[in-house]
N, C-alpha and C. Protein backbone atom coordinates (compact mmCIF):
# COMPACT_ATOMS: atom_id res chain seq x y z
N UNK A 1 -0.69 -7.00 12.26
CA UNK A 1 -0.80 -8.42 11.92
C UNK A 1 0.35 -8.79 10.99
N UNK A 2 0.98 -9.93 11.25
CA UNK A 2 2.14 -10.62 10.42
C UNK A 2 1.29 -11.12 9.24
N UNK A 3 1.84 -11.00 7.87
CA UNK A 3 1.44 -11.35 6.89
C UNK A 3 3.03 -11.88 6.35
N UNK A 4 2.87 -13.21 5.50
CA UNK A 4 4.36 -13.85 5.36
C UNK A 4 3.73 -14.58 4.04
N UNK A 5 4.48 -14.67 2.98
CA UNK A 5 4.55 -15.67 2.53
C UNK A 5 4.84 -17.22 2.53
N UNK A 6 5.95 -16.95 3.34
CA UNK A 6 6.22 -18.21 3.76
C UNK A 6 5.24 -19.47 4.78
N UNK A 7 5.29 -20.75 5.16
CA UNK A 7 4.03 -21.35 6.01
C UNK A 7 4.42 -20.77 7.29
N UNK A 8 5.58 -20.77 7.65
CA UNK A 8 5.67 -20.84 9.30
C UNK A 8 6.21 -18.88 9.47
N UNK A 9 6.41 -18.75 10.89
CA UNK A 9 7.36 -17.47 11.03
C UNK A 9 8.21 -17.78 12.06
N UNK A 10 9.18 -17.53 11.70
CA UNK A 10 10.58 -17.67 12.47
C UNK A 10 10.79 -16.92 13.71
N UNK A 11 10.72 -18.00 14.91
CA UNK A 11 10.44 -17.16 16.10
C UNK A 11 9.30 -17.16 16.70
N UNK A 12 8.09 -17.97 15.72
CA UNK A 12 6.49 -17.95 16.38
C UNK A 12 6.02 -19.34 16.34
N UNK A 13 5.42 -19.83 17.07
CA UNK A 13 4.53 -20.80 16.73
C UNK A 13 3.22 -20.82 16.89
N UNK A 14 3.12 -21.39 15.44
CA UNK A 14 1.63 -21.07 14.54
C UNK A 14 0.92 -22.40 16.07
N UNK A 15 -0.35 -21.88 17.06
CA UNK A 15 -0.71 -22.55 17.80
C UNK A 15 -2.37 -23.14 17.04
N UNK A 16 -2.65 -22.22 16.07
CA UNK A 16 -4.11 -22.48 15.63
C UNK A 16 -3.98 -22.06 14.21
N UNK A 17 -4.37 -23.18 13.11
CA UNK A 17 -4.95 -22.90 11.68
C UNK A 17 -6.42 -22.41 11.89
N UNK A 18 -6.95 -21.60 11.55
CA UNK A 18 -8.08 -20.77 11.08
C UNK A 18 -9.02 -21.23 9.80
N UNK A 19 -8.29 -20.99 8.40
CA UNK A 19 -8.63 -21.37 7.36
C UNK A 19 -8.02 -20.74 6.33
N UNK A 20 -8.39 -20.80 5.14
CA UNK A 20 -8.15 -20.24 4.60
C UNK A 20 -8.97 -18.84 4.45
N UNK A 21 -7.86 -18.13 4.12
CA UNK A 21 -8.91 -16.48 3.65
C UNK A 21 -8.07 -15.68 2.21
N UNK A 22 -8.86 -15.55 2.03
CA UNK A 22 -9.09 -14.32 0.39
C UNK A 22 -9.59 -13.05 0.19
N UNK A 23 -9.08 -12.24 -0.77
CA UNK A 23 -9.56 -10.93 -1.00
C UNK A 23 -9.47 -10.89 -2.57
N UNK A 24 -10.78 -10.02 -3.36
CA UNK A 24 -9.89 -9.71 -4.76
C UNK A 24 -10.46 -8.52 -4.57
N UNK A 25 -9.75 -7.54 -5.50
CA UNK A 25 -9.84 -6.58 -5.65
C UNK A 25 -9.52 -6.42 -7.38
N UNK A 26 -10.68 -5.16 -8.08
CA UNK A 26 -10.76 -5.18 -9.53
C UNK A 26 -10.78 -3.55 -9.47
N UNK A 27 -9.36 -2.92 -10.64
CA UNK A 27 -9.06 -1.81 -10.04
C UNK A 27 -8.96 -1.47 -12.12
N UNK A 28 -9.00 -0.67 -11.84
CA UNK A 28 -8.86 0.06 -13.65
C UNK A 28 -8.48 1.51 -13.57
N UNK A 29 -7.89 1.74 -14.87
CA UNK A 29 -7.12 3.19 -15.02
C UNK A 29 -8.24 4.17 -15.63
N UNK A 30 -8.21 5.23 -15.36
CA UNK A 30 -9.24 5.93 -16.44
C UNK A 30 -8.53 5.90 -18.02
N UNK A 31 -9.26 6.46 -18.98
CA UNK A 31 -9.19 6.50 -20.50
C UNK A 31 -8.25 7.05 -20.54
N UNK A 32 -7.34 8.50 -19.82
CA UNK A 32 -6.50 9.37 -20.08
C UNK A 32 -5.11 8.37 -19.84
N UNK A 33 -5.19 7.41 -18.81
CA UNK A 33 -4.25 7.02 -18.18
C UNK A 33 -4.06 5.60 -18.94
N UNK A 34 -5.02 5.19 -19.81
CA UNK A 34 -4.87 4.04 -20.71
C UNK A 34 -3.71 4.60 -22.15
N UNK A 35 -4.44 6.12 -22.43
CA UNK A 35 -3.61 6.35 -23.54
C UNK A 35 -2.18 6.96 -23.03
N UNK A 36 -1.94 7.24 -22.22
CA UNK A 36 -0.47 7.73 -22.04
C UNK A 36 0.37 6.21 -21.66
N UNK A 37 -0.51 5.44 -20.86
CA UNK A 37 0.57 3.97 -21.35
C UNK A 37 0.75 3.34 -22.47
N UNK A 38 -0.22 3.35 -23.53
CA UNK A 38 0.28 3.03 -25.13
C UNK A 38 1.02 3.85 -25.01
N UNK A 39 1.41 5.24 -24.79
CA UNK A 39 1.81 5.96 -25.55
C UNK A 39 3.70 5.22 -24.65
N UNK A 40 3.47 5.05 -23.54
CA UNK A 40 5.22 4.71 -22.82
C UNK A 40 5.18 2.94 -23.72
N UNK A 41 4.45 2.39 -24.18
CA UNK A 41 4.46 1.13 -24.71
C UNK A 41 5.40 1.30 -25.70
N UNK A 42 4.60 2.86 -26.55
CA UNK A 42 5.31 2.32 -28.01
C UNK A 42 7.14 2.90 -27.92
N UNK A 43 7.04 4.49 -27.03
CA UNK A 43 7.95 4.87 -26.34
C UNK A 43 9.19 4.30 -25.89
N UNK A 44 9.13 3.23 -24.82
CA UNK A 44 9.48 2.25 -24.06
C UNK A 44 9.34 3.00 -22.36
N UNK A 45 10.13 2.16 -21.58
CA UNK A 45 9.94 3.08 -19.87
C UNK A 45 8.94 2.57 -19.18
N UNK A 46 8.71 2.91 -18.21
CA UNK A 46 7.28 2.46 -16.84
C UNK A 46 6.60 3.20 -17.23
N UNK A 47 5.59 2.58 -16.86
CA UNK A 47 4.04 3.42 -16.80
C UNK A 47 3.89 4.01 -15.13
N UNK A 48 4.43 4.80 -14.67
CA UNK A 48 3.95 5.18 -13.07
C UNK A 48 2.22 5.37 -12.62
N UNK A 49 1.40 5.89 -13.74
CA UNK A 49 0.39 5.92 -13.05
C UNK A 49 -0.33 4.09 -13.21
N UNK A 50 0.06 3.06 -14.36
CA UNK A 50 -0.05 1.82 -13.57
C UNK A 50 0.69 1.70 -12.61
N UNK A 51 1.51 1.74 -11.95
CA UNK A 51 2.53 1.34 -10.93
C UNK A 51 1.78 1.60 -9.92
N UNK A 52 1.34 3.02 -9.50
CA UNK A 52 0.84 3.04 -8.38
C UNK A 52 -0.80 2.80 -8.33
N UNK A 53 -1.86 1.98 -9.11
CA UNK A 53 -2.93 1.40 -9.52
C UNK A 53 -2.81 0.44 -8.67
N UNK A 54 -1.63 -0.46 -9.31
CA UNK A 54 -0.76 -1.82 -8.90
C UNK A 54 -0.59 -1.58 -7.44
N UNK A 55 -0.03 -0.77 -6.71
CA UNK A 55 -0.15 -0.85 -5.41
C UNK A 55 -0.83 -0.30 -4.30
N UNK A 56 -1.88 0.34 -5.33
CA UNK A 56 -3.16 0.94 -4.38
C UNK A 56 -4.12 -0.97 -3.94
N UNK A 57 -4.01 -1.27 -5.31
CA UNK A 57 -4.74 -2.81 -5.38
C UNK A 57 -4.13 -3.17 -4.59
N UNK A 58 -2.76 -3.80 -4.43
CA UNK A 58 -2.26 -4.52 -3.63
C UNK A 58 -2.42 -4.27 -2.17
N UNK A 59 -2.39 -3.15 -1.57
CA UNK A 59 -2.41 -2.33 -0.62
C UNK A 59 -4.34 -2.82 -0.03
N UNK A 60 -4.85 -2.58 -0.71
CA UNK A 60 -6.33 -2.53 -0.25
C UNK A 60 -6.75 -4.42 -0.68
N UNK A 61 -6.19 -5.06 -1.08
CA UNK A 61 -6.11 -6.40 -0.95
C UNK A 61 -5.68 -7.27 0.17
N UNK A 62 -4.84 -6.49 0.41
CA UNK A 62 -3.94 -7.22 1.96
C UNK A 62 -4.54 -6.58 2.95
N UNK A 63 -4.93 -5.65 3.07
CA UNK A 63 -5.89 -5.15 4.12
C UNK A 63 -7.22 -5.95 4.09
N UNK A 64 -7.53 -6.20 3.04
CA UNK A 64 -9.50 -6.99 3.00
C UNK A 64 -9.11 -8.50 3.65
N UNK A 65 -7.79 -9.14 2.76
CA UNK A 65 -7.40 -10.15 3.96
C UNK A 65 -7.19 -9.86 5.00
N UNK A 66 -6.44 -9.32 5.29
CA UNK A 66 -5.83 -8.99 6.63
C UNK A 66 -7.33 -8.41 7.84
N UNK A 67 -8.74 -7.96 6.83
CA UNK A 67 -10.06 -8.01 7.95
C UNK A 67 -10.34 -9.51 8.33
N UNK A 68 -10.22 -10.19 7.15
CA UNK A 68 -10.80 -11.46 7.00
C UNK A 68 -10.52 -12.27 7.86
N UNK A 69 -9.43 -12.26 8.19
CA UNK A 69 -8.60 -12.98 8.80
C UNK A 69 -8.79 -12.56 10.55
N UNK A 70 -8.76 -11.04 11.06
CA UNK A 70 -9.08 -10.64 12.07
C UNK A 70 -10.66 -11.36 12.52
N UNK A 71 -11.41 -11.58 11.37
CA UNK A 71 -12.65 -12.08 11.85
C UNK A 71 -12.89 -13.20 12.60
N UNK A 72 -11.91 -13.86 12.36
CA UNK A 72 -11.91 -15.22 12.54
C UNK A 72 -10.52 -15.87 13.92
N UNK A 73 -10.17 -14.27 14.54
CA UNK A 73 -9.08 -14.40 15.47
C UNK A 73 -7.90 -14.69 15.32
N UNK A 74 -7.26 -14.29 13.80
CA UNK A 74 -6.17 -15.09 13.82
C UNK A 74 -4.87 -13.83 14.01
N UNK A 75 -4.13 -14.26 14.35
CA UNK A 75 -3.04 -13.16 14.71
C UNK A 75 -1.97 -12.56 13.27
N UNK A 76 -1.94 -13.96 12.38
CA UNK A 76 -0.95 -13.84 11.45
C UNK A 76 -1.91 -14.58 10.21
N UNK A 77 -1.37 -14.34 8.98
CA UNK A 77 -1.36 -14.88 8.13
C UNK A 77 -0.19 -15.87 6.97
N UNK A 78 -0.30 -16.55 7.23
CA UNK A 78 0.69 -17.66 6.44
C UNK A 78 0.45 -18.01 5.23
N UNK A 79 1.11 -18.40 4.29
CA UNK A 79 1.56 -18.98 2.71
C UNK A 79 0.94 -17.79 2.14
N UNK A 80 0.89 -16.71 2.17
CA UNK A 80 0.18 -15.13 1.50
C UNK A 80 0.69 -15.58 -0.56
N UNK A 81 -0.54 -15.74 -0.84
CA UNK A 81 0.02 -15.83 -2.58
C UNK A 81 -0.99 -14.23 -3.25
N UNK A 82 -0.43 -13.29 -4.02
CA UNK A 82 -0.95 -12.71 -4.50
C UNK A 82 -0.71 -13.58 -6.56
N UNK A 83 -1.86 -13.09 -7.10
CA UNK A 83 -2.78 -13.54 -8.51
C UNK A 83 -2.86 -12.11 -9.22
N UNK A 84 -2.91 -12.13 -10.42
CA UNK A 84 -3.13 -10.85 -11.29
C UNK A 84 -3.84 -11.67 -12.59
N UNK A 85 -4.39 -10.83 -12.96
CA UNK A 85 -5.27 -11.13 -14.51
C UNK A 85 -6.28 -10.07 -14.77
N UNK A 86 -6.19 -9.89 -16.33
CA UNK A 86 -6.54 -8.70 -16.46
C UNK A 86 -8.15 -9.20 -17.25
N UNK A 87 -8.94 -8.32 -17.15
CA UNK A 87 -10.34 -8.05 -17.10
C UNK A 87 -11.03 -7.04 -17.76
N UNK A 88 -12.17 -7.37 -18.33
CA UNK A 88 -12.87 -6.18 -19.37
C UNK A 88 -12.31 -6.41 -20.12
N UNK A 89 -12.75 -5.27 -21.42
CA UNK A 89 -12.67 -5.05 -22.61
C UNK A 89 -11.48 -4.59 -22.70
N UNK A 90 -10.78 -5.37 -23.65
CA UNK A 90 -9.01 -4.66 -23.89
C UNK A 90 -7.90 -5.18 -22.83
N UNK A 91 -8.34 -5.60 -21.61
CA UNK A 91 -7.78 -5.38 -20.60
C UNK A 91 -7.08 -4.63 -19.83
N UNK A 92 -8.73 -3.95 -19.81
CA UNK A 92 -8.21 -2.61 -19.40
C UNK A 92 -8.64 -2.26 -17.28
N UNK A 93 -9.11 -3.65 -17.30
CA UNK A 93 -8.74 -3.40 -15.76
C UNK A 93 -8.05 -4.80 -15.21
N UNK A 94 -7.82 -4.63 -14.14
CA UNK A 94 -7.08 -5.53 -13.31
C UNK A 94 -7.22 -6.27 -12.32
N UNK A 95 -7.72 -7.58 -11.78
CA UNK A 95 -7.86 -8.27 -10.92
C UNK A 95 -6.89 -8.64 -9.84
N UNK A 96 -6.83 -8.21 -8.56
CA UNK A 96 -5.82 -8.66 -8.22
C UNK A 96 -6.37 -9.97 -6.59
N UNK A 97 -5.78 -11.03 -6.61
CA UNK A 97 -6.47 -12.10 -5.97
C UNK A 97 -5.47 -12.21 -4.85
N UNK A 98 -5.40 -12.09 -3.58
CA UNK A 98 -4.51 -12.60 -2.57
C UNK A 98 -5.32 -13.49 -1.87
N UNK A 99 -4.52 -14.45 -1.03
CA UNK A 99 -5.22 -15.70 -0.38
C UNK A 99 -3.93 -15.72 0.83
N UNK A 100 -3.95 -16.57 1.53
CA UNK A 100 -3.71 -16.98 2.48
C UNK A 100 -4.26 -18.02 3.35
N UNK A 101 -3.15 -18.65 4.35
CA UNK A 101 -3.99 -19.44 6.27
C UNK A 101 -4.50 -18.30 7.41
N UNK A 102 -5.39 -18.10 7.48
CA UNK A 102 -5.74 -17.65 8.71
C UNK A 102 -4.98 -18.54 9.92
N UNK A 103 -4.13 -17.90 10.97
CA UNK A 103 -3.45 -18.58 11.89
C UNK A 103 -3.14 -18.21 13.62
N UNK A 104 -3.33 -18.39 14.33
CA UNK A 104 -3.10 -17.39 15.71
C UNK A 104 -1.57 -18.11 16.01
N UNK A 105 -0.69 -17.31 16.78
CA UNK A 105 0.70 -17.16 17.00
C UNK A 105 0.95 -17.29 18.25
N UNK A 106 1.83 -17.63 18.60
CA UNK A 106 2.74 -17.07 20.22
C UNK A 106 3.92 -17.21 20.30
């Protein structure tokens, strides 16, 4: 399935709007993996085990759309916006919100 940010896809025409569709997904680090990122905070550098948190979420977000969207027959998804905000105590987990048009193509 085409997933785009953009409304249209170049080369297709969108023949049917669907609706809109959404996924969130709420993903958190364990305790070990909270203190070794203070610890790259005070440090400086990436945090890799957020990094790949960040794209396990993202990953299993665009897939829950990307069912959502199959439900409802659509071939592609158009205007794709992913959302972040953080959640719980401390903010120590992570919300991540994607949306989209459900749309069929040809």
């Amino acid at each position: 399935m085409i997933h785009t940010t953009t409304p249209s896809i170049e080369g297709k025409k969108i023949t049917q709007y669907l609706g809109i569709v959404n996924a969130d997904v709420i993903i958190g680090a364990n305790i070990f993996s909270d203190i070794f990122a203070s610890v790259r905070d005070i440090v400086g550098g990436r945090s890799a085990t957020y990094e790949k948190k960040l794209s396990e979420g993202k990953a299993i977000a665009l897939q829950e759309l990307e069912d959502e969207a199959q439900r409802l027959g659509a071939t592609a998804v158009v205007g794709v916006d992913f959302d972040y905000e953080t959640v719980g105590g401390k903010g120590s987990m992570l919300m991540i919100s994607v949306s989209g048009t459900a749309v069929r193509v040809e």
